[in-house]
C-alpha atoms as a PDB file:
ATOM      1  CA  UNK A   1     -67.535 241.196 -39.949  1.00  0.00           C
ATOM      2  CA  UNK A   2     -64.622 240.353 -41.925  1.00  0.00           C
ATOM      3  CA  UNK A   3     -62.358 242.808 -40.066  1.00  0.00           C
ATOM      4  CA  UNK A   4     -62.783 241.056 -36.654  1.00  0.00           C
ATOM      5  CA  UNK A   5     -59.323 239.672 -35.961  1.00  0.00           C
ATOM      6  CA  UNK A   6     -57.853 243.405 -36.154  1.00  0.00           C
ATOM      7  CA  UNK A   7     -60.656 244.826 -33.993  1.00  0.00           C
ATOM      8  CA  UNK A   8     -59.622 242.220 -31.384  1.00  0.00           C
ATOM      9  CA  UNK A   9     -56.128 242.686 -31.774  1.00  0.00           C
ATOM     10  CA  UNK A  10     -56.516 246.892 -31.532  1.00  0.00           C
ATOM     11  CA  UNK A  11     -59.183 246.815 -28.748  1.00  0.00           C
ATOM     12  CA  UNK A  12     -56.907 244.728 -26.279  1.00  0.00           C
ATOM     13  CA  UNK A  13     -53.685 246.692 -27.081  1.00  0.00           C
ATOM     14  CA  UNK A  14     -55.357 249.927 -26.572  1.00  0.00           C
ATOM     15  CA  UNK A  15     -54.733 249.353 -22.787  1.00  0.00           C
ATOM     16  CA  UNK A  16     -51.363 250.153 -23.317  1.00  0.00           C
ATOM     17  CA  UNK A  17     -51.846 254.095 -24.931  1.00  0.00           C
ATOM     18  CA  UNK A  18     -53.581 254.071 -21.567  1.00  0.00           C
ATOM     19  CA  UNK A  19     -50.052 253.089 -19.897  1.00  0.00           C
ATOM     20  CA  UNK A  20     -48.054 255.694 -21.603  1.00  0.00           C
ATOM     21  CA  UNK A  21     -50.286 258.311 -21.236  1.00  0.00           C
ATOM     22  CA  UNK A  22     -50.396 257.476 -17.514  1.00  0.00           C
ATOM     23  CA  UNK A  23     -46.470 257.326 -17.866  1.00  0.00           C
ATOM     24  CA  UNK A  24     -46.902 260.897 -19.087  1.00  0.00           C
ATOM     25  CA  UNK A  25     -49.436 262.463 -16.608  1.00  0.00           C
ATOM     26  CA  UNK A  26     -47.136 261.108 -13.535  1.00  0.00           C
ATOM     27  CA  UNK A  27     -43.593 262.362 -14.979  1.00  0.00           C
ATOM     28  CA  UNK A  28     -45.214 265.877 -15.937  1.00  0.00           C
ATOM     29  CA  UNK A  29     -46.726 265.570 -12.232  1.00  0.00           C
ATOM     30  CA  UNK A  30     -45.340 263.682  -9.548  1.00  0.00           C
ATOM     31  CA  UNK A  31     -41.047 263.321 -10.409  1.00  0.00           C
ATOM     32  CA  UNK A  32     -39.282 266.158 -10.394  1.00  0.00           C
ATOM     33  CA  UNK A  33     -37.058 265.250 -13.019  1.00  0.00           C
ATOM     34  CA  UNK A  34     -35.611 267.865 -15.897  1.00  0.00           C
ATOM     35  CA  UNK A  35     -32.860 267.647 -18.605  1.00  0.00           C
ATOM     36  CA  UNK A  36     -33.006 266.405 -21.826  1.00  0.00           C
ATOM     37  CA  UNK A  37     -31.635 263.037 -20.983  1.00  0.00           C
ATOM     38  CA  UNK A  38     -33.892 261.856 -17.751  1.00  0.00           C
ATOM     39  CA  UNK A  39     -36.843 262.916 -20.042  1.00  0.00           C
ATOM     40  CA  UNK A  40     -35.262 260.754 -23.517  1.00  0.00           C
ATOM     41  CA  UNK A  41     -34.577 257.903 -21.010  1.00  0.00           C
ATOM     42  CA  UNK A  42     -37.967 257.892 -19.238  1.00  0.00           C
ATOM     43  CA  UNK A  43     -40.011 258.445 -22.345  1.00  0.00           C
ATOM     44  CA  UNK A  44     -37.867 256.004 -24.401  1.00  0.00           C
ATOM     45  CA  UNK A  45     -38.797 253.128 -21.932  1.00  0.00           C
ATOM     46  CA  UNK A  46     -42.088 253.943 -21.647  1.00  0.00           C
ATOM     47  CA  UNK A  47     -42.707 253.747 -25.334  1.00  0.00           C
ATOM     48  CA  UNK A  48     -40.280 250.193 -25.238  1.00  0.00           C
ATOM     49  CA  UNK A  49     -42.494 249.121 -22.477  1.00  0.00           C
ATOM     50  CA  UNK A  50     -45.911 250.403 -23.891  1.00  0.00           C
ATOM     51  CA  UNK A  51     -44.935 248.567 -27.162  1.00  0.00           C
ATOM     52  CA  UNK A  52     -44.594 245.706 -25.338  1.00  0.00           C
ATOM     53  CA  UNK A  53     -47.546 245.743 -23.582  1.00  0.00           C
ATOM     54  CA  UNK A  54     -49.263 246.530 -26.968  1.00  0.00           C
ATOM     55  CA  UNK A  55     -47.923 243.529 -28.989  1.00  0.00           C
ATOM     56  CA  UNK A  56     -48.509 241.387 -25.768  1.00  0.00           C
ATOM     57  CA  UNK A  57     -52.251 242.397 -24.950  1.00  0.00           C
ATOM     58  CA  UNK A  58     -52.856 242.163 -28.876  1.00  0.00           C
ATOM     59  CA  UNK A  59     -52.059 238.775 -29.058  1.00  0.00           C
ATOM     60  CA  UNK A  60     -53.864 237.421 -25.760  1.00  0.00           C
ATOM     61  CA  UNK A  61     -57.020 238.995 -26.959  1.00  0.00           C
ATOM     62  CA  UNK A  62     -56.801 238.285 -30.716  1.00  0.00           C
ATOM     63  CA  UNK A  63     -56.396 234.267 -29.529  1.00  0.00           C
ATOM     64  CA  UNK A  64     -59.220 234.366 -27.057  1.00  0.00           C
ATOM     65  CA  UNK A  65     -61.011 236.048 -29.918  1.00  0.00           C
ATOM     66  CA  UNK A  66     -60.227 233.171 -32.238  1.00  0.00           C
ATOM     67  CA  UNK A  67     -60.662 230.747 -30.091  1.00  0.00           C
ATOM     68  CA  UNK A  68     -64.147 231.754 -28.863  1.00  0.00           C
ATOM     69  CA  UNK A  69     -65.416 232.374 -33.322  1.00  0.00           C
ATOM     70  CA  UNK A  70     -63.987 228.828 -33.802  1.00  0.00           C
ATOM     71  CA  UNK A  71     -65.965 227.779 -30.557  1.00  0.00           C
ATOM     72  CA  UNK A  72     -69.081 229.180 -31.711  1.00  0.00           C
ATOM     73  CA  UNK A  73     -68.619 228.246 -35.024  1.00  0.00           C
ATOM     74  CA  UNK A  74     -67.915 225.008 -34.580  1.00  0.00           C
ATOM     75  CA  UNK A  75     -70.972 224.998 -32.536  1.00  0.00           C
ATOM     76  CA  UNK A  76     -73.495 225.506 -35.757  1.00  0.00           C
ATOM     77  CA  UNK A  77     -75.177 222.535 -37.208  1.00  0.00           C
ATOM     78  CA  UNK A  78     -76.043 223.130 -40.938  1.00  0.00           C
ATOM     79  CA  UNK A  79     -77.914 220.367 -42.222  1.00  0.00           C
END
């Protein structure tokens, strides 16, 4: 599949959707927080923080992707 490296990429990151939506189930839940600007200020460093996690988690698992295809490929004999 030609596609692989984005599928790697997209499939690590996801974790972090999984962070902000926890983010969002435990201010809605367990702070007692209200006004405009505690909710801008949590929600805008969730999303900085979920971004990060996103970019980060994409890269570690698109390289341990890569470097497992160019493992196995390297692997192949084709005489």
């Amino acid at each position: 599949d030609y596609r692989w490296p984005w599928t790697s990429f997209c499939t690590s990151a996801s974790t972090s959707a999984y962070v902000f939506l926890y983010a969002s189930y435990y201010f809605f839940t367990k702070t007692h927080m209200n006004g405009f600007m505690q909710t801008a200020f949590f929600f805008g460093y969730m999303l900085m923080a979920s971004y990060a996690a996103f970019i980060m988690l994409g890269t570690i698992g698109f390289l341990s992707s890569l470097l497992f295809v160019r493992r196995i490929y390297a692997a192949v004999k084709c005489d």
